[in-house]
Protein backbone atom coordinates (compact mmCIF):
# COMPACT_ATOMS: atom_id res chain seq x y z
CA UNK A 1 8.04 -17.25 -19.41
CA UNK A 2 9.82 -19.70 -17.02
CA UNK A 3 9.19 -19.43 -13.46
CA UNK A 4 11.66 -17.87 -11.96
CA UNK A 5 11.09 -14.74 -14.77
CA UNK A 6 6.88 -15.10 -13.05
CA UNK A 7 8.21 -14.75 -9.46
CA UNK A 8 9.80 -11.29 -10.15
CA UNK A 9 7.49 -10.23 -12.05
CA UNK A 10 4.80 -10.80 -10.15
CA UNK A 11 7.51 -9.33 -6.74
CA UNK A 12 7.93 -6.13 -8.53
CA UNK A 13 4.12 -6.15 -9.01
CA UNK A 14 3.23 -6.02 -5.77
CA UNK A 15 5.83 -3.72 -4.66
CA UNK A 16 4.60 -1.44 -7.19
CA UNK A 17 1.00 -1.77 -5.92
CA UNK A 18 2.11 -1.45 -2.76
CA UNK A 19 3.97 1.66 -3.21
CA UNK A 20 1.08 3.77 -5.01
CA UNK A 21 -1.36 2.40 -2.03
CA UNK A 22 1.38 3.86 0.25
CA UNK A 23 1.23 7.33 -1.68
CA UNK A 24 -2.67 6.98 -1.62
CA UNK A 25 -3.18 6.98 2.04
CA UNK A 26 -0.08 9.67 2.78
CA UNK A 27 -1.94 12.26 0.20
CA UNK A 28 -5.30 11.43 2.04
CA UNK A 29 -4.05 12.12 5.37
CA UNK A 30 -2.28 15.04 4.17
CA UNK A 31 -5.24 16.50 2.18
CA UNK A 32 -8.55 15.83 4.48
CA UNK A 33 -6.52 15.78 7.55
CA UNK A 34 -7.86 11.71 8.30
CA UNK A 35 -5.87 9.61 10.50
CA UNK A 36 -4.27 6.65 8.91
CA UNK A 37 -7.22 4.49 9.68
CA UNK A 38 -9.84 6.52 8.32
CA UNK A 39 -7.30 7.07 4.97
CA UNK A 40 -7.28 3.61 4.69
CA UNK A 41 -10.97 2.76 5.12
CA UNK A 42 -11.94 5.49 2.28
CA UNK A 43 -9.63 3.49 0.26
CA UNK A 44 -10.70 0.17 0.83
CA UNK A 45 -7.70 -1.12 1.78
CA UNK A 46 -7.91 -5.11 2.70
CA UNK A 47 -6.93 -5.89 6.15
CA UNK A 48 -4.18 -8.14 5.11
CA UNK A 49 -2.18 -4.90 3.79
CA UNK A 50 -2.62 -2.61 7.07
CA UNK A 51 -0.20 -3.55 9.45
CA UNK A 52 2.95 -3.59 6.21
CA UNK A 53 1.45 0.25 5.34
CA UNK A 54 1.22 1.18 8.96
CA UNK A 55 4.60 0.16 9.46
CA UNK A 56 6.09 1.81 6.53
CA UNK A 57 4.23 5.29 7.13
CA UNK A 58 5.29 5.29 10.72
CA UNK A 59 8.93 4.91 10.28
């Protein structure tokens, strides 16, 4: 696979990944009543990722 074929796969990778963490931490918070902190701890989610799933759950 050349390169450029790589880069979108590996884009639509992590918007796929990104999307299902997304779902994750909405069904959480809908299910146990947890803020989106705590929904986010029980899931492990890395630090790096918080601020791009805060932003998309907020708007």
């Amino acid at each position: 696979m050349c390169n450029l074929s790589q880069i979108h796969v590996d884009a639509g990778r992590r918007e796929g990944l990104a999307e299902g963490m997304i779902k994750n931490v909405m069904t959480i918070m809908k299910k146990t009543n947890q803020t989106l902190n705590q929904a986010m701890d029980l899931l492990d989610i890395d630090e790096s990722l918080r601020p791009e799933i805060s932003e998309f759950i907020k708007t």
